[in-house]
N, C-alpha and C. Protein backbone atom coordinates (compact mmCIF):
# COMPACT_ATOMS: atom_id res chain seq x y z
N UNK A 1 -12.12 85.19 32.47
CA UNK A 1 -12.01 84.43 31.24
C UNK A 1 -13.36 83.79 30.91
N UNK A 2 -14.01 83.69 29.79
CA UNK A 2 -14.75 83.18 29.22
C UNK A 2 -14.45 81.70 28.86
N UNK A 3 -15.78 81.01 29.43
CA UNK A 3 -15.40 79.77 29.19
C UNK A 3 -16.65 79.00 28.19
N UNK A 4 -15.74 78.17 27.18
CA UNK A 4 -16.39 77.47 26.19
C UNK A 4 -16.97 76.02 26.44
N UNK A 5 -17.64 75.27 26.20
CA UNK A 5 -17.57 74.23 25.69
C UNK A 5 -18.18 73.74 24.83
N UNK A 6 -17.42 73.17 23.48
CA UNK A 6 -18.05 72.85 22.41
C UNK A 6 -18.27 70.77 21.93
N UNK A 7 -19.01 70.35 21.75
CA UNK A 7 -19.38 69.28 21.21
C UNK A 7 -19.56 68.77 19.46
N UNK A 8 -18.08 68.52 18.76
CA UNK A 8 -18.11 68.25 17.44
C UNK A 8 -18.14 66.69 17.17
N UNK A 9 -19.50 66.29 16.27
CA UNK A 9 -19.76 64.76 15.67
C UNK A 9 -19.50 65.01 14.30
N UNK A 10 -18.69 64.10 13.94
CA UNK A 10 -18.53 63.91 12.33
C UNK A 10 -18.71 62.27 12.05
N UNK A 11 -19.20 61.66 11.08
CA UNK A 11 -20.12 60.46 10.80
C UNK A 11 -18.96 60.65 8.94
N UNK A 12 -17.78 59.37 9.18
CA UNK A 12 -17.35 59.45 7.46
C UNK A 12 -17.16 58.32 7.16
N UNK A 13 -17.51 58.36 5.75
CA UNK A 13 -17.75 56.83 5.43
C UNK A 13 -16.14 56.24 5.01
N UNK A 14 -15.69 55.70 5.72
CA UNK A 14 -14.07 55.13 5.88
C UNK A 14 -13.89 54.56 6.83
N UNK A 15 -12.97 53.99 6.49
CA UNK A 15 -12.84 52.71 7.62
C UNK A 15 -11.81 53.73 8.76
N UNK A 16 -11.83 53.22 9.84
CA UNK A 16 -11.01 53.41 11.39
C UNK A 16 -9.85 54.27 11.07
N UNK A 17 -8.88 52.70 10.89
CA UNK A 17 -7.97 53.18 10.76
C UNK A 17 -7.01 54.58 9.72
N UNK A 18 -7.92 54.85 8.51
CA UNK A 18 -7.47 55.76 7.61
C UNK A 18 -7.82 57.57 8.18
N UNK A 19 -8.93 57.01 9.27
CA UNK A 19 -9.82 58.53 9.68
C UNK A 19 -8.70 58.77 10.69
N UNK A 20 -8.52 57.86 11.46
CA UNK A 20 -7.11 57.99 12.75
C UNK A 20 -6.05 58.08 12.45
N UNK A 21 -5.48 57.94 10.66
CA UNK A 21 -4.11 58.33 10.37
C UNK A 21 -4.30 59.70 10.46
N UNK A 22 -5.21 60.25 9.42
CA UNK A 22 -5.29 61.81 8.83
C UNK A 22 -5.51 63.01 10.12
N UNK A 23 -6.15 62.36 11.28
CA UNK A 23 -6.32 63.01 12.64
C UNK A 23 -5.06 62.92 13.12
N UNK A 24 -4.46 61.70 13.63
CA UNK A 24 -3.42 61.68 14.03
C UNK A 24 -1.86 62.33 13.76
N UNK A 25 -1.94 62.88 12.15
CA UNK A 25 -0.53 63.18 11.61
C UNK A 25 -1.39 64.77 11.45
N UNK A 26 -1.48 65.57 13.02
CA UNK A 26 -1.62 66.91 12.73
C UNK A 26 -0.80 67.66 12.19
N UNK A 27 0.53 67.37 11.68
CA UNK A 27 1.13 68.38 10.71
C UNK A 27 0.66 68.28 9.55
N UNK A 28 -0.15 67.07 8.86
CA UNK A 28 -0.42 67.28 7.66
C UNK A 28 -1.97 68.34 7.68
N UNK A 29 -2.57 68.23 8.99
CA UNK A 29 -3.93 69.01 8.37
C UNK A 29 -4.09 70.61 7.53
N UNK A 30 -2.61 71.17 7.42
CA UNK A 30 -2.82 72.47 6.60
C UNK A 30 -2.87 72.13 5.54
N UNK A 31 -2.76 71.36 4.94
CA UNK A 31 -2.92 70.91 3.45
C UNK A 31 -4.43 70.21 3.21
N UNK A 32 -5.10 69.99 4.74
CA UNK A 32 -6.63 69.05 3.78
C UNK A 32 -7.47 70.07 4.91
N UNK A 33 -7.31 70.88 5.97
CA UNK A 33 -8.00 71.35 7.28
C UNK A 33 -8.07 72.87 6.44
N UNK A 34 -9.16 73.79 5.71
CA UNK A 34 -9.03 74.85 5.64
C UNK A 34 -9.30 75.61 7.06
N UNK A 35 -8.27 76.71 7.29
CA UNK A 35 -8.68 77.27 8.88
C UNK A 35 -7.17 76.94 9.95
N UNK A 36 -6.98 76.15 9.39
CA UNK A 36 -5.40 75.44 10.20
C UNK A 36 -4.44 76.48 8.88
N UNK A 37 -3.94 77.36 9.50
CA UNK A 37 -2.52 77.75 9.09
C UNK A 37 -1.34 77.25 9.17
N UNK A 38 -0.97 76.48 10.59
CA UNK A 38 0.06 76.19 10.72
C UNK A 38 0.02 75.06 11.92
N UNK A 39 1.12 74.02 11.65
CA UNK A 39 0.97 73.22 12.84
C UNK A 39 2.52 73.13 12.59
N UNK A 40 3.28 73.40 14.10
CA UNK A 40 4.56 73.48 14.27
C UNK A 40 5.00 72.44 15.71
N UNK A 41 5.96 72.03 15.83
CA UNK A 41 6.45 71.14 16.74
C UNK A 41 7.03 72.28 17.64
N UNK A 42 6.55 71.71 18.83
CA UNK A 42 7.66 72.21 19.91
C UNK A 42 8.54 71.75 20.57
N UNK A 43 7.51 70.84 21.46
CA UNK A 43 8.81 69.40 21.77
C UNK A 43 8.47 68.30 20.77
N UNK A 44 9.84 68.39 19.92
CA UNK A 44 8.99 66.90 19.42
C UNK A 44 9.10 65.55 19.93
N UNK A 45 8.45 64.69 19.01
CA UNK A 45 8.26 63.82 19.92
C UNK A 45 8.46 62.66 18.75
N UNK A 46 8.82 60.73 18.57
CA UNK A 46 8.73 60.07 17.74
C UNK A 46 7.57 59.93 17.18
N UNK A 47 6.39 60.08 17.92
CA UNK A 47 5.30 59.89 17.50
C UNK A 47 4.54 61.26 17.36
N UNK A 48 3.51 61.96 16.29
CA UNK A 48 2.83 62.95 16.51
C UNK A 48 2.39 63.02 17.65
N UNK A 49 1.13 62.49 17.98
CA UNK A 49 0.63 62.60 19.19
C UNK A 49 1.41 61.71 20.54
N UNK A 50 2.25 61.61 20.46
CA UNK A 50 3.51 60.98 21.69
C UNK A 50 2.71 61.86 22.81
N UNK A 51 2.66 61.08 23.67
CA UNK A 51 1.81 61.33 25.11
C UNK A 51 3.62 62.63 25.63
N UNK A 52 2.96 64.16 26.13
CA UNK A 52 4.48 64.91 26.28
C UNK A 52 4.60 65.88 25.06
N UNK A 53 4.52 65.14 23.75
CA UNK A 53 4.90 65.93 22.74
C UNK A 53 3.76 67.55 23.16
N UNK A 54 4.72 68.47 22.18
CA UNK A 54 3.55 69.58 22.23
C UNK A 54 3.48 70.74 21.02
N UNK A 55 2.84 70.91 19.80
CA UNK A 55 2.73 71.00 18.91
C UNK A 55 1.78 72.64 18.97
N UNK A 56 2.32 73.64 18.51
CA UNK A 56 1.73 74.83 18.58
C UNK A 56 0.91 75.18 17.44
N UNK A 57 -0.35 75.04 17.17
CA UNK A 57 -0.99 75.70 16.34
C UNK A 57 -2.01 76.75 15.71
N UNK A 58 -1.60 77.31 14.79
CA UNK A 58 -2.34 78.74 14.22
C UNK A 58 -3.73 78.39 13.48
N UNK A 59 -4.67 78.88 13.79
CA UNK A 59 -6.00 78.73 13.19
C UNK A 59 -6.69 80.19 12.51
N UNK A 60 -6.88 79.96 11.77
CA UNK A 60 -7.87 81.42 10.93
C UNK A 60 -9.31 80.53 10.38
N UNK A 61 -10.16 81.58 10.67
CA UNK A 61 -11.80 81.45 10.93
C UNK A 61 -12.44 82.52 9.60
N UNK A 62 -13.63 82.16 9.96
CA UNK A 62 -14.22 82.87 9.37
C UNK A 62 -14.29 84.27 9.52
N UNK A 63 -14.34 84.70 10.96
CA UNK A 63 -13.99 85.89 11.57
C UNK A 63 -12.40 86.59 11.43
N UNK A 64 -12.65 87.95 11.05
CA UNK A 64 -11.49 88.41 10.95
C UNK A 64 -10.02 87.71 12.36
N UNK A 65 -9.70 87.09 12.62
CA UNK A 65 -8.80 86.51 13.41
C UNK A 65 -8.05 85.60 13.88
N UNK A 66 -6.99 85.52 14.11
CA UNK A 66 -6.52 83.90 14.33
C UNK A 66 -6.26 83.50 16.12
N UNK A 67 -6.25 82.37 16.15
CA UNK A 67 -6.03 81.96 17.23
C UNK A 67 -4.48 80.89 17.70
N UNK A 68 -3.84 81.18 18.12
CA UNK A 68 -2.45 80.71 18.12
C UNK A 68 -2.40 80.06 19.60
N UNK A 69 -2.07 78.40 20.01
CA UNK A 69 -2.02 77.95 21.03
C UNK A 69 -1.32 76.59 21.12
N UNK A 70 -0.91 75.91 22.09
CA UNK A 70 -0.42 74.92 22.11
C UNK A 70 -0.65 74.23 22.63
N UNK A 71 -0.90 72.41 22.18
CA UNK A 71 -1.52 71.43 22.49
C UNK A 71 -0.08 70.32 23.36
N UNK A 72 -0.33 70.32 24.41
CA UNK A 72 0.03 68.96 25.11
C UNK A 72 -0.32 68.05 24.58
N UNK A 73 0.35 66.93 24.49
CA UNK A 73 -0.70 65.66 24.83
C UNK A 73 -0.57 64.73 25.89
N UNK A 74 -1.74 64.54 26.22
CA UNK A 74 -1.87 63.94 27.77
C UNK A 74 -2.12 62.17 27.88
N UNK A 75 -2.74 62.11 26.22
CA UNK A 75 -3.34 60.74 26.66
C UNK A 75 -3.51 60.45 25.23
N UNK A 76 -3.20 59.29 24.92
CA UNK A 76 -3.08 58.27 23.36
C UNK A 76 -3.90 56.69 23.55
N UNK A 77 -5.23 56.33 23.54
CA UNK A 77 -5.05 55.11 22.78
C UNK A 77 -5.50 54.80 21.63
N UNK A 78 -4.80 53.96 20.70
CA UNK A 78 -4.86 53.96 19.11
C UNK A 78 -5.73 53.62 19.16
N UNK A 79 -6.49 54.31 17.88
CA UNK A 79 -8.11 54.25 17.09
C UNK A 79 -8.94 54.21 18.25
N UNK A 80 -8.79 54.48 19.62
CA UNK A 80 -9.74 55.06 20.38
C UNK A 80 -10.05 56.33 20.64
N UNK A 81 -8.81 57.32 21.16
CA UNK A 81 -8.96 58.43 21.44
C UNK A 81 -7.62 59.32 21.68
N UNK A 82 -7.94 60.16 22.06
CA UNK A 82 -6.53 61.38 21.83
C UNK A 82 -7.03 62.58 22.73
N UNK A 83 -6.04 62.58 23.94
CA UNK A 83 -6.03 63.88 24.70
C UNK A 83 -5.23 64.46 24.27
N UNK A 84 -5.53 66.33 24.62
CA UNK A 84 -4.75 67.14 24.55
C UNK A 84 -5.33 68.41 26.04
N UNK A 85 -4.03 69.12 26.09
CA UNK A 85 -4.55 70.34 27.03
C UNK A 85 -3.49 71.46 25.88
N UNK A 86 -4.73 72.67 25.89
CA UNK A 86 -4.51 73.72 25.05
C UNK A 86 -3.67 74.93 26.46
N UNK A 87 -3.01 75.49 25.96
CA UNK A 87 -2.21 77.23 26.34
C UNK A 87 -1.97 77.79 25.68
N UNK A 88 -2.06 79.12 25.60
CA UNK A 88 -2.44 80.34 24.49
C UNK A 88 -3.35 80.64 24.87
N UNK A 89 -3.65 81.16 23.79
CA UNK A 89 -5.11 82.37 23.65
C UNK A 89 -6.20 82.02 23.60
N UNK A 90 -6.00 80.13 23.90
CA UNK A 90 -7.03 79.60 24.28
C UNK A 90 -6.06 78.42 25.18
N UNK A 91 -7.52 78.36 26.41
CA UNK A 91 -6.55 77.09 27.55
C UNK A 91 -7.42 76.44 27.95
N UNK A 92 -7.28 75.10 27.95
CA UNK A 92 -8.29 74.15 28.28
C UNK A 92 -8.20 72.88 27.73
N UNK A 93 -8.87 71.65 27.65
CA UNK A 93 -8.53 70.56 26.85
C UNK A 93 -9.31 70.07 25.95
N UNK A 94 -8.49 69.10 24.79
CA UNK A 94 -9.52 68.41 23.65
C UNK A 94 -9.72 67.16 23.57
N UNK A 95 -10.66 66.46 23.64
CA UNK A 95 -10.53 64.76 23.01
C UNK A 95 -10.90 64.82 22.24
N UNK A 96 -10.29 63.74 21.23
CA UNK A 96 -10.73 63.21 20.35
C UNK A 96 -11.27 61.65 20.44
N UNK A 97 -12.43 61.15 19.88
CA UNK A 97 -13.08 59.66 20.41
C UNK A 97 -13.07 58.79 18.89
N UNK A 98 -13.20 57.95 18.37
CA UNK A 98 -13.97 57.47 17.61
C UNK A 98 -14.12 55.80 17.92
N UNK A 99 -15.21 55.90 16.69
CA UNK A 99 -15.41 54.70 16.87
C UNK A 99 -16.27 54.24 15.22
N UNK A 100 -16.55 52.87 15.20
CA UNK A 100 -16.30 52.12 13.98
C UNK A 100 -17.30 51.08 13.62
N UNK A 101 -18.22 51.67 13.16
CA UNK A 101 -19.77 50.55 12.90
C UNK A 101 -20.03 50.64 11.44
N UNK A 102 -20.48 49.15 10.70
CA UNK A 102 -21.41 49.89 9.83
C UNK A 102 -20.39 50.27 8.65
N UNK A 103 -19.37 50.57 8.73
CA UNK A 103 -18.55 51.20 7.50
C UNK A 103 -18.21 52.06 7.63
N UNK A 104 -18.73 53.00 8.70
CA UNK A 104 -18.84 54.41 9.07
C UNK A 104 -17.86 54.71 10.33
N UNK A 105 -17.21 55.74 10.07
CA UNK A 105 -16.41 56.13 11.38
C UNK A 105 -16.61 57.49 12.35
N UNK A 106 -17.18 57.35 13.22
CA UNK A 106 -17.18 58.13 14.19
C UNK A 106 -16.84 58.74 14.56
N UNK A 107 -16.55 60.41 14.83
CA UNK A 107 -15.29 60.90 15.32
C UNK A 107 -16.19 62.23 16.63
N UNK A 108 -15.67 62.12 17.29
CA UNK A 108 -16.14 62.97 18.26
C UNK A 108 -14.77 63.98 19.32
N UNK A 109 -15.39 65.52 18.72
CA UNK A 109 -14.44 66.41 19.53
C UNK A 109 -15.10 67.00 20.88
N UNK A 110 -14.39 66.79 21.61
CA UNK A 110 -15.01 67.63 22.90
C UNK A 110 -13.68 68.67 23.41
N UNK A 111 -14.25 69.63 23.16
CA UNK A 111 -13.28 71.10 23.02
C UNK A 111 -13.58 72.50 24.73
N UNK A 112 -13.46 71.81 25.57
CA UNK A 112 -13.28 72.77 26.81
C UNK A 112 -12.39 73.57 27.05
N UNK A 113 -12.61 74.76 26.73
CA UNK A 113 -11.63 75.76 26.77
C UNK A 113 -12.12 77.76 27.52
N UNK A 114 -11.00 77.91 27.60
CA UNK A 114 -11.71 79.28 28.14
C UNK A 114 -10.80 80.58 27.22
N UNK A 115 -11.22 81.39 26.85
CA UNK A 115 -10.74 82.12 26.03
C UNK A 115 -9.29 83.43 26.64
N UNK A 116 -8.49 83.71 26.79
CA UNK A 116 -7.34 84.18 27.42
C UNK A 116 -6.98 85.66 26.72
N UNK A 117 -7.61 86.12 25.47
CA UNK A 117 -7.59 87.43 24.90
C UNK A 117 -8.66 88.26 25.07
N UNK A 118 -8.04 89.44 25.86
CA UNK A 118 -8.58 90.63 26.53
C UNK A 118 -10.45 90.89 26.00
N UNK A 119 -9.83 91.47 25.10
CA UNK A 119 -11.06 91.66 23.62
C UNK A 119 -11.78 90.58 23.11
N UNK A 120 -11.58 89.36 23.83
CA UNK A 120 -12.51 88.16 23.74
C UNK A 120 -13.81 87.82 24.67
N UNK A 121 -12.86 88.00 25.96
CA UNK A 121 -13.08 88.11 26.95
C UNK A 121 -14.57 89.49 27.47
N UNK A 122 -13.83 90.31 26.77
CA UNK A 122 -14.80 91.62 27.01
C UNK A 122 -16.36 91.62 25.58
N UNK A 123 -16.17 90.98 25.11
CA UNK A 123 -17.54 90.66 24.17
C UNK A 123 -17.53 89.29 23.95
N UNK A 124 -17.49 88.43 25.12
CA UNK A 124 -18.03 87.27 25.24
C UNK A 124 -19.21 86.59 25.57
N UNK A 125 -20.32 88.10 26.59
CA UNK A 125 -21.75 87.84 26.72
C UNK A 125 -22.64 88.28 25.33
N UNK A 126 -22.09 89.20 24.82
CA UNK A 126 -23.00 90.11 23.24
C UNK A 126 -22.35 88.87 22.39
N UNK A 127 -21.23 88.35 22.26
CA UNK A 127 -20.20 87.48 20.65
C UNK A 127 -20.17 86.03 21.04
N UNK A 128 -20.55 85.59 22.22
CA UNK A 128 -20.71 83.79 22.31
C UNK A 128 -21.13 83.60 21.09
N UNK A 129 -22.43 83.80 21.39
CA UNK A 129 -23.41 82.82 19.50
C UNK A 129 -22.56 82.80 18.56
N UNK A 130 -21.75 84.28 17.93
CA UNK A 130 -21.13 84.21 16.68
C UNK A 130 -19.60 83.60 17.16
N UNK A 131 -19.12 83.43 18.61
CA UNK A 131 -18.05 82.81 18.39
C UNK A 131 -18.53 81.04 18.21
N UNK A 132 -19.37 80.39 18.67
CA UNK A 132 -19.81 78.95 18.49
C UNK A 132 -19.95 79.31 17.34
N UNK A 133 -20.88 79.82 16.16
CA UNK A 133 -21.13 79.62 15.19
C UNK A 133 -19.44 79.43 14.18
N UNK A 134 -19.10 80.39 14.66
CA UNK A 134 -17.27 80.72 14.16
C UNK A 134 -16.46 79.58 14.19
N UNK A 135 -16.84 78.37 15.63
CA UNK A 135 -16.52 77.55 15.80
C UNK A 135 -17.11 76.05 15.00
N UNK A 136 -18.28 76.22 14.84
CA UNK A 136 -18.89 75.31 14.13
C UNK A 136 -18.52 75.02 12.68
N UNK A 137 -17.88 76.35 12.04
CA UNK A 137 -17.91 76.73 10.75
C UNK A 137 -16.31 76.13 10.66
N UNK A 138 -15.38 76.09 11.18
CA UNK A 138 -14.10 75.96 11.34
C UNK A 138 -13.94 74.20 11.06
N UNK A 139 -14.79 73.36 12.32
CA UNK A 139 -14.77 72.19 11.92
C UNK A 139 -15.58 71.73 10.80
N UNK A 140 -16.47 72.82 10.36
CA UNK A 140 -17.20 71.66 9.19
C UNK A 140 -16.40 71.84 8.18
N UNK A 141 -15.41 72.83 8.19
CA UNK A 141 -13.98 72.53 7.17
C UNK A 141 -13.31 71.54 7.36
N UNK A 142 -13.25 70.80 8.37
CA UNK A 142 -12.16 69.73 8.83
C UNK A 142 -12.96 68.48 8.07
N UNK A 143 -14.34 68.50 8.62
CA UNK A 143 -15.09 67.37 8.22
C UNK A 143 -14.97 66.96 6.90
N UNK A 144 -15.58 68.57 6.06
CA UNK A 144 -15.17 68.65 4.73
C UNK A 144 -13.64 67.83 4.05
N UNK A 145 -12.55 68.70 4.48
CA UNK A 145 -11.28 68.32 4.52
C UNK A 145 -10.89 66.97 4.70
N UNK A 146 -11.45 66.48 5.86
CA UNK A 146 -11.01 65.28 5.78
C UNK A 146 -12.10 64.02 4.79
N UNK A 147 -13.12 64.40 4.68
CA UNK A 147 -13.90 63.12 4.09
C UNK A 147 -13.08 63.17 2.59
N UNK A 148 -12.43 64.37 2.10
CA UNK A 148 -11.90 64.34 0.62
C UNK A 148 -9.91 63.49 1.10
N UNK A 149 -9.63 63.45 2.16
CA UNK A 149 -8.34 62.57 2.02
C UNK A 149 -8.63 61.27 2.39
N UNK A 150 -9.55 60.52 2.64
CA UNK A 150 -9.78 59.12 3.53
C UNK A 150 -10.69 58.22 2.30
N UNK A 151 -10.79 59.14 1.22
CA UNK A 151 -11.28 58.59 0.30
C UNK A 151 -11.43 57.25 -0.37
């Protein structure tokens, strides 16, 4: 298996708490996240990110393909941060961090994962670059996405 790790900073001008609703209520991101197809419940849980809950979601890229996997969550504290561990076709874990200076809100992804599809796997020394780039391109939709709902 091919293993990733990616480092996403986004800098939006909104206060804390509005950047940590729109992160936090991942069923709404198919409507503001272009690239998110689908975010479905598995176990649910009272809270989105309920530490247990586990929420399966479909992603389409720039690259002809989607990626379909499911997020645990391991770890919640409000307007600080948000664990998850990924299974599927990608496995590994995500935080989410932020933080709140200035007017400006902070948001930081740290995305460790290793890739679990055959044909990923097998052009992962020649397709790294264009899969980071693939990856880069995915969140600056989110960034995008989200600086237009926190408005």
């Amino acid at each position: 298996m091919a293993r990733y790790s990616f480092v996403t900073l986004w800098s939006v001008d909104a206060p804390l708490d509005k950047v940590w609703e729109a992160i936090y209520h991942s069923d709404q991101w198919p409507s503001w996240w272009k690239g998110v197809e689908k975010v479905e419940r598995i176990r649910p849980a009272a809270a989105p990110w309920e530490v247990g809950s586990v929420r399966r979601f479909t992603w389409k890229s720039r690259l002809p393909y989607r990626l379909t996997f499911d997020m645990t969550v391991l770890r919640v504290e409000p307007m600080i941060l948000i664990e998850s561990a990924a299974e599927g076709e990608l496995s590994g874990t995500g935080r989410w961090t932020f933080e709140f200076s200035g007017g400006v809100t902070r948001v930081r992804y740290d995305w460790n994962v290793r890739t679990t599809k055959r044909w990923m796997n097998g052009l992962a020394l020649m397709a790294r670059p264009l899969f980071r780039w693939n990856h880069d391109v995915v969140m600056g939709w989110g960034l995008q996405g989200l600086r237009s709902v926190v408005k």
